[in-house]
N, C-alpha and C. Protein backbone atom coordinates (compact mmCIF):
# COMPACT_ATOMS: atom_id res chain seq x y z
N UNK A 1 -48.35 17.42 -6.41
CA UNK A 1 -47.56 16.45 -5.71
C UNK A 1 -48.00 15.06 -6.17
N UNK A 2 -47.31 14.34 -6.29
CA UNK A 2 -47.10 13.00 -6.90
C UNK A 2 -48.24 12.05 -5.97
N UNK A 3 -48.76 11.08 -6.04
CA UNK A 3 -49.78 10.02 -5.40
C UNK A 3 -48.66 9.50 -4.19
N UNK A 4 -47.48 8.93 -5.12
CA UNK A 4 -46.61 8.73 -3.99
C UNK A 4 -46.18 8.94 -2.95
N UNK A 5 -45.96 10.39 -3.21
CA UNK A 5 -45.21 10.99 -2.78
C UNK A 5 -45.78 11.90 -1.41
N UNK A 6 -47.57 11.28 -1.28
CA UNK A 6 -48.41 11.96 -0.42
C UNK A 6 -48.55 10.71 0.69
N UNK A 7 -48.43 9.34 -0.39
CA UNK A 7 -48.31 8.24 0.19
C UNK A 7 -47.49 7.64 1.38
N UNK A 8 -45.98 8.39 0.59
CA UNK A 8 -45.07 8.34 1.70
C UNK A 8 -44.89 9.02 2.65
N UNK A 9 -45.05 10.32 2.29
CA UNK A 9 -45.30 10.96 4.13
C UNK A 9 -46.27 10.59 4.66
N UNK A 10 -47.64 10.13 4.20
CA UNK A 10 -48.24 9.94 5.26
C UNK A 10 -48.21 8.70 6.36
N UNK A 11 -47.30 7.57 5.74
CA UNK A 11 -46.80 6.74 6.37
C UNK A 11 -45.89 6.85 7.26
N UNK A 12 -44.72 8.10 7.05
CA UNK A 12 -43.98 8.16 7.92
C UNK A 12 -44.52 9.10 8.53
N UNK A 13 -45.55 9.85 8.96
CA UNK A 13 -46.13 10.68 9.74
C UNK A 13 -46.99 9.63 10.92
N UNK A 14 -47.12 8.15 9.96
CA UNK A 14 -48.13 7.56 10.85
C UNK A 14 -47.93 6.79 11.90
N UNK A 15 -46.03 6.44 11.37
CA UNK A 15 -45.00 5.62 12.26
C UNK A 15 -44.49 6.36 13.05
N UNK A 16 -44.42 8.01 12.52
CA UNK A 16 -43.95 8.63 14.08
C UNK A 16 -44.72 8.67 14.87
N UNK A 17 -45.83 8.84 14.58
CA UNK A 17 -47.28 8.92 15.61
C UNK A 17 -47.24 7.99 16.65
N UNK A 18 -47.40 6.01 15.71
CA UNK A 18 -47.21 5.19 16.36
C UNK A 18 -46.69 5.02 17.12
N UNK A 19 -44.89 5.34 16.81
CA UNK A 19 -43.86 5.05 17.63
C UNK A 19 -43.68 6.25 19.01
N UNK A 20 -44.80 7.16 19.18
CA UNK A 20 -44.40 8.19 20.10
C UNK A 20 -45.42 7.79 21.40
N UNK A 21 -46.20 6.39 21.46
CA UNK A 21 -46.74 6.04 22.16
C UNK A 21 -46.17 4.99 22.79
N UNK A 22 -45.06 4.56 22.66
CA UNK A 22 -43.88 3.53 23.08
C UNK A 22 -43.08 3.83 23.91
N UNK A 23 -43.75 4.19 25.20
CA UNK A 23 -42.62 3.94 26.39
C UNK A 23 -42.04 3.75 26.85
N UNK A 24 -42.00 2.28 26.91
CA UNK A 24 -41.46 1.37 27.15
C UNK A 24 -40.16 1.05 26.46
N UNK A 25 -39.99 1.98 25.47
CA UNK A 25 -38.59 1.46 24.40
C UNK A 25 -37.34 1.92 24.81
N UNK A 26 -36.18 1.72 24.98
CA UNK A 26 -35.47 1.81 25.28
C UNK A 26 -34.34 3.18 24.71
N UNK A 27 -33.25 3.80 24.93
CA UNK A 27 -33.20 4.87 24.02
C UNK A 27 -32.66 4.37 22.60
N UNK A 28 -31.78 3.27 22.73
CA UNK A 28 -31.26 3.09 21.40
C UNK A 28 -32.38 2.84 20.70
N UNK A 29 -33.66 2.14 21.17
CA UNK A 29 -34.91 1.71 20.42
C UNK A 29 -35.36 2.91 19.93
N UNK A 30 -35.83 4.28 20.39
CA UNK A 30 -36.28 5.54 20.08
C UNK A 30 -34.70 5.97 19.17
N UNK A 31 -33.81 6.05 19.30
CA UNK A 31 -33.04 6.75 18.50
C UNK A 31 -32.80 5.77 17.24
N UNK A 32 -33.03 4.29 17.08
CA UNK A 32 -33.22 3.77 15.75
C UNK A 32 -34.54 4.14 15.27
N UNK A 33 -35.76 4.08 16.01
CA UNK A 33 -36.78 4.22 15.16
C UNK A 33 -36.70 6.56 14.80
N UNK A 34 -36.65 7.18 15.43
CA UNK A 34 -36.24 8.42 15.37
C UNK A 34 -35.57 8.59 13.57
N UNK A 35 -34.30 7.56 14.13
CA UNK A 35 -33.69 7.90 13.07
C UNK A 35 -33.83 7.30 11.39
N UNK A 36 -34.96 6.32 11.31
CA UNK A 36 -35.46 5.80 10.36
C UNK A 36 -36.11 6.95 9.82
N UNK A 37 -37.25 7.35 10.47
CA UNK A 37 -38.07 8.32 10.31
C UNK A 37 -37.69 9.75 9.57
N UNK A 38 -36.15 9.77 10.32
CA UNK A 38 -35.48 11.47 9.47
C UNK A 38 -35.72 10.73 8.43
N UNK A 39 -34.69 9.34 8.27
CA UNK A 39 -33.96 9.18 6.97
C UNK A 39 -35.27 8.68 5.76
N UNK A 40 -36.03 8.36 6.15
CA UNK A 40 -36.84 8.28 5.39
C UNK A 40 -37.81 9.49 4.92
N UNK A 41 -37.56 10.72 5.33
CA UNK A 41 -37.80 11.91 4.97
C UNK A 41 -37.20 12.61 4.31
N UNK A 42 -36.03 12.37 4.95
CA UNK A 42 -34.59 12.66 3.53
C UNK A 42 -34.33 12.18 2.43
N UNK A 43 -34.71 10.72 2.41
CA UNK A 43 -34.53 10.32 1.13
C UNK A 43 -35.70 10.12 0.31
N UNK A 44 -36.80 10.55 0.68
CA UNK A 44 -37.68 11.16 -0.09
C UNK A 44 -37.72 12.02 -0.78
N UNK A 45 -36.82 13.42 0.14
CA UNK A 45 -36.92 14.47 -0.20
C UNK A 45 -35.97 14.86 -1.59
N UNK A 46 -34.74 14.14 -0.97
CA UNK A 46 -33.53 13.98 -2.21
C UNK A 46 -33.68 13.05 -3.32
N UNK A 47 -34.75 12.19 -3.43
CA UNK A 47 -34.86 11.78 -4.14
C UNK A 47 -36.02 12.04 -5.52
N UNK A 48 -36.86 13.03 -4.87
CA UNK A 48 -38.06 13.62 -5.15
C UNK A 48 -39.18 12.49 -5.14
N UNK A 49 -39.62 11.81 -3.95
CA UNK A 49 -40.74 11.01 -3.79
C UNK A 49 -40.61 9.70 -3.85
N UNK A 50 -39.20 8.92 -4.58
CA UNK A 50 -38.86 7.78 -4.93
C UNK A 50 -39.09 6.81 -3.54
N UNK A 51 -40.11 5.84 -4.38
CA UNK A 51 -39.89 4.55 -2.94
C UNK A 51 -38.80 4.21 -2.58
N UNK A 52 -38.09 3.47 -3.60
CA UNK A 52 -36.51 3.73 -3.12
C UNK A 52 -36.00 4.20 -2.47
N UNK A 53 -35.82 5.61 -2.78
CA UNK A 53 -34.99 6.18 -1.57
C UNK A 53 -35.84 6.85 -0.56
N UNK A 54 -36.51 6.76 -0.14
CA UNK A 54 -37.52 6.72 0.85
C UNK A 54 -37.02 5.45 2.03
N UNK A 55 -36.94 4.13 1.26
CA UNK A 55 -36.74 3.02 2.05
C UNK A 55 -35.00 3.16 2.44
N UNK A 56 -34.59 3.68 1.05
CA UNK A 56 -32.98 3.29 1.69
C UNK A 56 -32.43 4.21 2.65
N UNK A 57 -33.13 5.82 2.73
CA UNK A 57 -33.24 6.51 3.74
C UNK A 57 -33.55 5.96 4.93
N UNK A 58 -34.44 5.32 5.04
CA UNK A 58 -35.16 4.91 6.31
C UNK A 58 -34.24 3.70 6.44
N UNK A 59 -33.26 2.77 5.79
CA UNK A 59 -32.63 1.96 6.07
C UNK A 59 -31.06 2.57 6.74
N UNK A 60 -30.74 3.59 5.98
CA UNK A 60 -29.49 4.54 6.59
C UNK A 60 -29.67 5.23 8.07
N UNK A 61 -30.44 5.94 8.10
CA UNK A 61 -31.21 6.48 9.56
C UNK A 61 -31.24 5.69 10.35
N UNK A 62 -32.05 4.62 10.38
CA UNK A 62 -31.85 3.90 11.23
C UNK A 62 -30.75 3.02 11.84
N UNK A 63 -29.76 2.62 10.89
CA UNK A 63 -28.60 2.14 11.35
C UNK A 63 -27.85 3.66 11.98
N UNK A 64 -28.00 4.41 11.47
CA UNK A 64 -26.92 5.67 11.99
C UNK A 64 -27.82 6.03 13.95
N UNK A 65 -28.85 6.34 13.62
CA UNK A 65 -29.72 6.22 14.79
C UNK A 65 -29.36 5.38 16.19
N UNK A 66 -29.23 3.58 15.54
CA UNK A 66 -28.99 2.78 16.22
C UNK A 66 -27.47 2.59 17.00
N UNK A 67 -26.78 3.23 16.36
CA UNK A 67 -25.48 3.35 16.62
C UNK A 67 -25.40 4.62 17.37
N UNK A 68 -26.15 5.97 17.46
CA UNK A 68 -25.59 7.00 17.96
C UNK A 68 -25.85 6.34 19.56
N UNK A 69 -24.80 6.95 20.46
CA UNK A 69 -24.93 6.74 21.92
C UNK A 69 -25.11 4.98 21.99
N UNK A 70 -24.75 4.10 21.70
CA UNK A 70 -24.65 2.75 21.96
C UNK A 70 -23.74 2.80 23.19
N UNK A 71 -24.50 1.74 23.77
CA UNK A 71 -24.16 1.30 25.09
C UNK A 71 -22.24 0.36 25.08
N UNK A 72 -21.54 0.98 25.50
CA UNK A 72 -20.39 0.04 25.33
C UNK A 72 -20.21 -1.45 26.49
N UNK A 73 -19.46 -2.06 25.80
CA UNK A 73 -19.23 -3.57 26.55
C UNK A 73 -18.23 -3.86 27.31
């Protein structure tokens, strides 16, 4: 396995960690950060390790995340 590629999960292993001690967050807050987290697993995975798509995963997820169940006005 790639240096990277050990690099990047262990970061997103370390932000889910982080983020599962956050109470206080609201759900759209847990379902954007949630959904960073897939997407940045996914686009690791599809990408085979690429920072890139690692980040643009984690940039897709989270907008899709942030949007599921939004509060209407």
């Amino acid at each position: 396995m790639k240096t990277t590629q050990i690099a990047a999960r262990l970061a997103i292993v370390g932000a889910m960690l982080g983020l599962g001690a956050c109470s206080s967050m609201s759900t759209q807050d847990r379902n954007t950060a949630v959904g960073a987290g897939v997407g940045a697993v996914a686009g690791s995975v599809l990408t085979g390790g690429s920072t890139t798509g690692t980040v643009g995963g984690a940039v897709v997820g989270g907008v899709i995340g942030n949007q599921v169940n939004k509060p209407r006005r």
